[in-house]
Protein backbone atom coordinates (compact mmCIF):
# COMPACT_ATOMS: atom_id res chain seq x y z
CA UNK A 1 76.23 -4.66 117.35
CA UNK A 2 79.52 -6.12 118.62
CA UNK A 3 78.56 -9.53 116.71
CA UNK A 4 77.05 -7.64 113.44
CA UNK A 5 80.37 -5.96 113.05
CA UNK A 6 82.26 -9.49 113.19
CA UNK A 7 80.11 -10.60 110.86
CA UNK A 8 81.01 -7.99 108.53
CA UNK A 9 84.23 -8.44 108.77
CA UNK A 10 83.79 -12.52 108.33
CA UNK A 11 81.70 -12.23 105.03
CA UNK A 12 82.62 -8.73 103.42
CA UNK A 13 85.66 -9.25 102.64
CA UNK A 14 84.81 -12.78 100.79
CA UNK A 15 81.58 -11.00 98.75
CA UNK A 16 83.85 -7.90 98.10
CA UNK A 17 86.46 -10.41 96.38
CA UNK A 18 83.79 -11.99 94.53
CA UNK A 19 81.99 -8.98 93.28
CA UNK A 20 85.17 -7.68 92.20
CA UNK A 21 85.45 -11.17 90.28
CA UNK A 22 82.00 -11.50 88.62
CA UNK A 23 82.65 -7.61 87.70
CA UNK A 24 79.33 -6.79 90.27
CA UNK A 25 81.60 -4.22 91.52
CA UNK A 26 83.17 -2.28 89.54
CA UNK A 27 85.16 1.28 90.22
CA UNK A 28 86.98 3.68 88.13
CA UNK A 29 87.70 6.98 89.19
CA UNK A 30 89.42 8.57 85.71
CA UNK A 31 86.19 7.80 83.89
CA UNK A 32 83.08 7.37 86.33
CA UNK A 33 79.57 5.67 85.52
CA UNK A 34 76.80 7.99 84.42
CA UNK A 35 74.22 6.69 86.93
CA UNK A 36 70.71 6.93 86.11
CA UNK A 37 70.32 10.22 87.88
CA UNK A 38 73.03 12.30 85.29
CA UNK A 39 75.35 11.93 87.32
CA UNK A 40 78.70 10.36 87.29
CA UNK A 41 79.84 8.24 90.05
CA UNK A 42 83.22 6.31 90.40
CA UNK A 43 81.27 2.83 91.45
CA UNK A 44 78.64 1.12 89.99
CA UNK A 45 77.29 -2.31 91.27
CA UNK A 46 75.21 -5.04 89.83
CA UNK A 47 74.44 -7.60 91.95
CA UNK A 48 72.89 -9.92 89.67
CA UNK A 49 76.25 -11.22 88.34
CA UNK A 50 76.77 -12.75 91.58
CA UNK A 51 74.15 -14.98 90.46
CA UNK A 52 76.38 -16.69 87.89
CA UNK A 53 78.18 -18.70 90.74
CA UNK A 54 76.33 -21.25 93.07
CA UNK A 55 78.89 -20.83 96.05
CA UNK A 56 78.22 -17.06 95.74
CA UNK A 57 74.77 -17.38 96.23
CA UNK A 58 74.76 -19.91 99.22
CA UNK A 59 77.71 -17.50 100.86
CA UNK A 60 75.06 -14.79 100.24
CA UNK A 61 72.13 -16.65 102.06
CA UNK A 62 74.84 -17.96 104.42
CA UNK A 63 76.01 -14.27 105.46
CA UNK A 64 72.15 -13.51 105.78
CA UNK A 65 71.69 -16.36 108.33
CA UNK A 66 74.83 -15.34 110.37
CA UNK A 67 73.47 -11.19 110.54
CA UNK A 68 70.04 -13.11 111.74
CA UNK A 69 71.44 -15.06 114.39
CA UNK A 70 72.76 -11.98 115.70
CA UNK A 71 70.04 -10.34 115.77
CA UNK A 72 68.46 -12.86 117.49
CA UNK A 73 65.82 -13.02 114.56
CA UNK A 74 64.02 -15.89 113.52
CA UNK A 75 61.08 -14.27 110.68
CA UNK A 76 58.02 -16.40 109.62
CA UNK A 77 58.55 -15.38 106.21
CA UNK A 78 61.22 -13.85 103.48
CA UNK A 79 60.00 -11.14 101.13
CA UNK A 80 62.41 -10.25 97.79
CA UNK A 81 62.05 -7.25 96.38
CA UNK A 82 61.38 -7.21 92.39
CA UNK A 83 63.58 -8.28 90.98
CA UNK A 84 67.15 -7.90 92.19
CA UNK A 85 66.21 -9.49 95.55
CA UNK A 86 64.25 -12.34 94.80
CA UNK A 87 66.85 -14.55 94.02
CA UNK A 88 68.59 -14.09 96.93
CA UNK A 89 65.09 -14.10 99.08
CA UNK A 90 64.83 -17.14 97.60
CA UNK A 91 67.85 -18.83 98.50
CA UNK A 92 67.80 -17.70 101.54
CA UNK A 93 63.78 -18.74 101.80
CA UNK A 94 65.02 -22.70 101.01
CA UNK A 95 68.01 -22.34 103.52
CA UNK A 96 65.53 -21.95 106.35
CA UNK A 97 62.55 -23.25 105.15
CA UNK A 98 60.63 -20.47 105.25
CA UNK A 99 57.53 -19.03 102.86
CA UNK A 100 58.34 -16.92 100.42
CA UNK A 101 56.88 -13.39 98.20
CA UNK A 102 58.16 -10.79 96.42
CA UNK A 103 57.17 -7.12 96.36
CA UNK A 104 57.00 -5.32 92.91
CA UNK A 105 57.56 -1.19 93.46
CA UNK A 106 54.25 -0.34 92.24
CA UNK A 107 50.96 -2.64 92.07
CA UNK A 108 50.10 -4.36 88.64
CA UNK A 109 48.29 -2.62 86.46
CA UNK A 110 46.08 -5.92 85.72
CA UNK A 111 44.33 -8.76 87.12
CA UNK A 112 44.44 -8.79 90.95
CA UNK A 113 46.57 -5.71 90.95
CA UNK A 114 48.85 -7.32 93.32
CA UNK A 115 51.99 -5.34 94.77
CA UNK A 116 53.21 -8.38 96.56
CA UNK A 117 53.18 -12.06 94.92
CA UNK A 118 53.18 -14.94 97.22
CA UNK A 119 50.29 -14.53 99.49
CA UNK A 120 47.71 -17.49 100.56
CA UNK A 121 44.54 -17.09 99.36
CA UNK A 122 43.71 -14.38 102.14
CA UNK A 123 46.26 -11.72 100.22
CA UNK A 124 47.98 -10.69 103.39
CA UNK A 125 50.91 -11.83 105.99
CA UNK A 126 48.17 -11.76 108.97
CA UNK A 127 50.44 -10.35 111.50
CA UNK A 128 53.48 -12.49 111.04
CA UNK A 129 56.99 -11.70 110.82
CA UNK A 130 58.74 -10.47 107.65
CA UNK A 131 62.12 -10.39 106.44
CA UNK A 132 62.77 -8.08 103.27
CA UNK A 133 65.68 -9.37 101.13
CA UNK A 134 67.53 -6.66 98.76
CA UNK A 135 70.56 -6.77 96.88
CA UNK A 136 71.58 -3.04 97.56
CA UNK A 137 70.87 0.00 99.59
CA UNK A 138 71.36 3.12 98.12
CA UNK A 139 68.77 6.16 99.15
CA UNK A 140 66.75 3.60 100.70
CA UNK A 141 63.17 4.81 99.15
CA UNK A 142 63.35 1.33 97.01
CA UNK A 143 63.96 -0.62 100.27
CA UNK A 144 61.44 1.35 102.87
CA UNK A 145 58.53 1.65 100.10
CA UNK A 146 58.67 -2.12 99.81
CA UNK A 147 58.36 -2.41 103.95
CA UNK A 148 55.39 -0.14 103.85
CA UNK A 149 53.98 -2.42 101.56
CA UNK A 150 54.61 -5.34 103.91
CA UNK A 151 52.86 -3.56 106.76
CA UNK A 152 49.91 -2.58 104.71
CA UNK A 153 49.59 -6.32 104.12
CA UNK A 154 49.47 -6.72 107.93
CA UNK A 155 52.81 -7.62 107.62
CA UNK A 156 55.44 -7.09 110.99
CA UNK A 157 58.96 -6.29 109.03
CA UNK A 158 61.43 -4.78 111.32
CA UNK A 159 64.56 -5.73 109.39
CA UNK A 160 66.02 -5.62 106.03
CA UNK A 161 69.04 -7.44 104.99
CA UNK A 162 71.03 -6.57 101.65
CA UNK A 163 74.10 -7.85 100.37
CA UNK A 164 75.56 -4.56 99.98
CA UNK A 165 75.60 -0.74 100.69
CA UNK A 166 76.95 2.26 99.65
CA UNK A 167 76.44 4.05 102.62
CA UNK A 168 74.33 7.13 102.25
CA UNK A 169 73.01 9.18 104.83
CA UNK A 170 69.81 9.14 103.27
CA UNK A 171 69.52 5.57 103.29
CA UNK A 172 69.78 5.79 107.32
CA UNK A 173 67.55 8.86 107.02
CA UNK A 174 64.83 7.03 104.98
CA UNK A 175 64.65 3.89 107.32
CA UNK A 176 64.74 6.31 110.45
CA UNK A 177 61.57 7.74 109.10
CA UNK A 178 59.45 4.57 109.05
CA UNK A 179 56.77 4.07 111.53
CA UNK A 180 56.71 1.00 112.65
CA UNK A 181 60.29 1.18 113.16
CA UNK A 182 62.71 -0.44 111.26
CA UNK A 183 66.30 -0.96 110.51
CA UNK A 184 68.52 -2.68 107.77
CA UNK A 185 72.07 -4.52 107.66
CA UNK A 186 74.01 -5.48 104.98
CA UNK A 187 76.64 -8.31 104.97
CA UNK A 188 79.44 -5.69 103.08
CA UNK A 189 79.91 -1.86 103.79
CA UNK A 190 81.31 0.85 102.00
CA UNK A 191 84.38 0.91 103.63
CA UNK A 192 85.30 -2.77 103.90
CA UNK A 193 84.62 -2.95 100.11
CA UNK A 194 87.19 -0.62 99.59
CA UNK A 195 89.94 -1.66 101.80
CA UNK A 196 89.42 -4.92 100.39
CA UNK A 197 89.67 -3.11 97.09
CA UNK A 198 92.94 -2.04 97.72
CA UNK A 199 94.17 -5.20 99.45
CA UNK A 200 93.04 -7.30 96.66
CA UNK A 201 95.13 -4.75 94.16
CA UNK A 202 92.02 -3.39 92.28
CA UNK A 203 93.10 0.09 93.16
CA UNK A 204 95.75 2.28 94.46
CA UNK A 205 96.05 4.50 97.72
CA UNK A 206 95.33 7.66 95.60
CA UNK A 207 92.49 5.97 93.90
CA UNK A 208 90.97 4.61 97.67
CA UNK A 209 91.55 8.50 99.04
CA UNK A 210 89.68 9.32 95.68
CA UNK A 211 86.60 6.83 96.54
CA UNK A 212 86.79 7.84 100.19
CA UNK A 213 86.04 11.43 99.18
CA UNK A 214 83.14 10.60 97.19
CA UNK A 215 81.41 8.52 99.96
CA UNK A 216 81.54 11.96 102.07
CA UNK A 217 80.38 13.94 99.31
CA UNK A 218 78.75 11.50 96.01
CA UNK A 219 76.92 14.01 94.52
CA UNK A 220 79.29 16.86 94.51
CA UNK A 221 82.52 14.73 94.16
CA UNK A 222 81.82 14.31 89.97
CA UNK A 223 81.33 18.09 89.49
CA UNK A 224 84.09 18.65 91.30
CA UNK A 225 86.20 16.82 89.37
CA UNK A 226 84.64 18.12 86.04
CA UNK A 227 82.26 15.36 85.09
CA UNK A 228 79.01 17.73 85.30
CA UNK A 229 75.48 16.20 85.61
CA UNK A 230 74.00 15.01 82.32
CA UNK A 231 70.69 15.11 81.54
CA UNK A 232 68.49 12.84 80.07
């Protein structure tokens, strides 16, 4: 865990200043984001502009390898989940030359009615080793739903890498409930996005104490603060 936390502290700092960059981070705690639950939230973060620079993406897939050399992991196969992660997956996929898929969140309504994309002919991993690729953790139910998937394709997945997380407890919560086990990493955390944040200038010591509240309390910290739940 020793070496996972080094990495961190290698590579988070360099994808925090470059989310803050390509505006895939963004935080604002006078006027928060309406996330798509109602409610409002003083960070919002869309990964995908990190895929508007080249030596973002390879420092991505490069931050990946380190967190799997820890681990002492060395997968058969990388699985993206739709869509957000497939780029990165895919990256990643050609920096090891490994076989690559994708896993939607639901089956296709059509054809095959595939859930994952990327199979040989036989439609399943036949007992190999999987690593799932996302772009963020959140509640985890996106991330642990797609590993289900995996396993139900005779799939072994016990790790999931993201580029970023915003720390829930649920997230831990959700991936604690899987069975096989499972766990996930990400190459930047909560809090070394934000000290970076205030390192870098984005925001001040009141606004970082602001932030630091939320991540103990994100659903409550809007209402408390006035911005009530909107619906719809």
């Amino acid at each position: 865990m020793n070496n996972l936390k080094k990495i961190t502290q290698a590579y988070g700092p360099k994808i925090a200043r470059a989310a803050f960059e390509l505006g895939a981070i963004r935080l604002n705690v006078t006027d928060p984001f309406r996330w798509v639950s109602g409610y409002r939230m003083p960070i919002y973060n869309d990964n995908r502009r990190l895929l508007a620079s080249g030596k973002v993406r390879a420092l991505v897939a490069e931050g990946f390898e380190a967190i799997l050399n820890a681990l002492g992991y060395d997968p058969d196969s990388i699985a993206g989940t739709a869509t957000a992660g497939i780029p990165h997956a895919t990256t990643l996929a050609d920096r090891l030359g490994k076989p690559l898929s994708y896993v939607r969140s639901s089956s296709k309504g059509h054809g095959l009615g595939n859930r994952i994309e990327g199979l040989a002919k036989g439609g399943t991993y036949e007992n190999t080793h999987v690593l799932l690729i996302e772009d963020l953790i959140s509640t985890g139910l996106s991330s642990t739903s797609a590993v289900e998937a995996i396993v139900a394709a005779k799939g072994q997945c016990p790790y999931t890498l993201a580029i970023f997380t915003y720390g829930f407890a649920a997230a831990e919560e959700a991936f604690a409930a899987l069975n096989p086990k499972a766990a996930f990493h990400t190459i930047l955390t909560y809090e070394v996005m934000l000290s970076s944040a205030l390192k870098e200038g984005y925001i001040s010591r009141s606004e970082a104490e602001s932030l630091e509240a939320w991540s103990s309390d994100p659903f409550g910290w809007g209402i408390e603060r006035g911005f009530m739940r909107e619906e719809g």
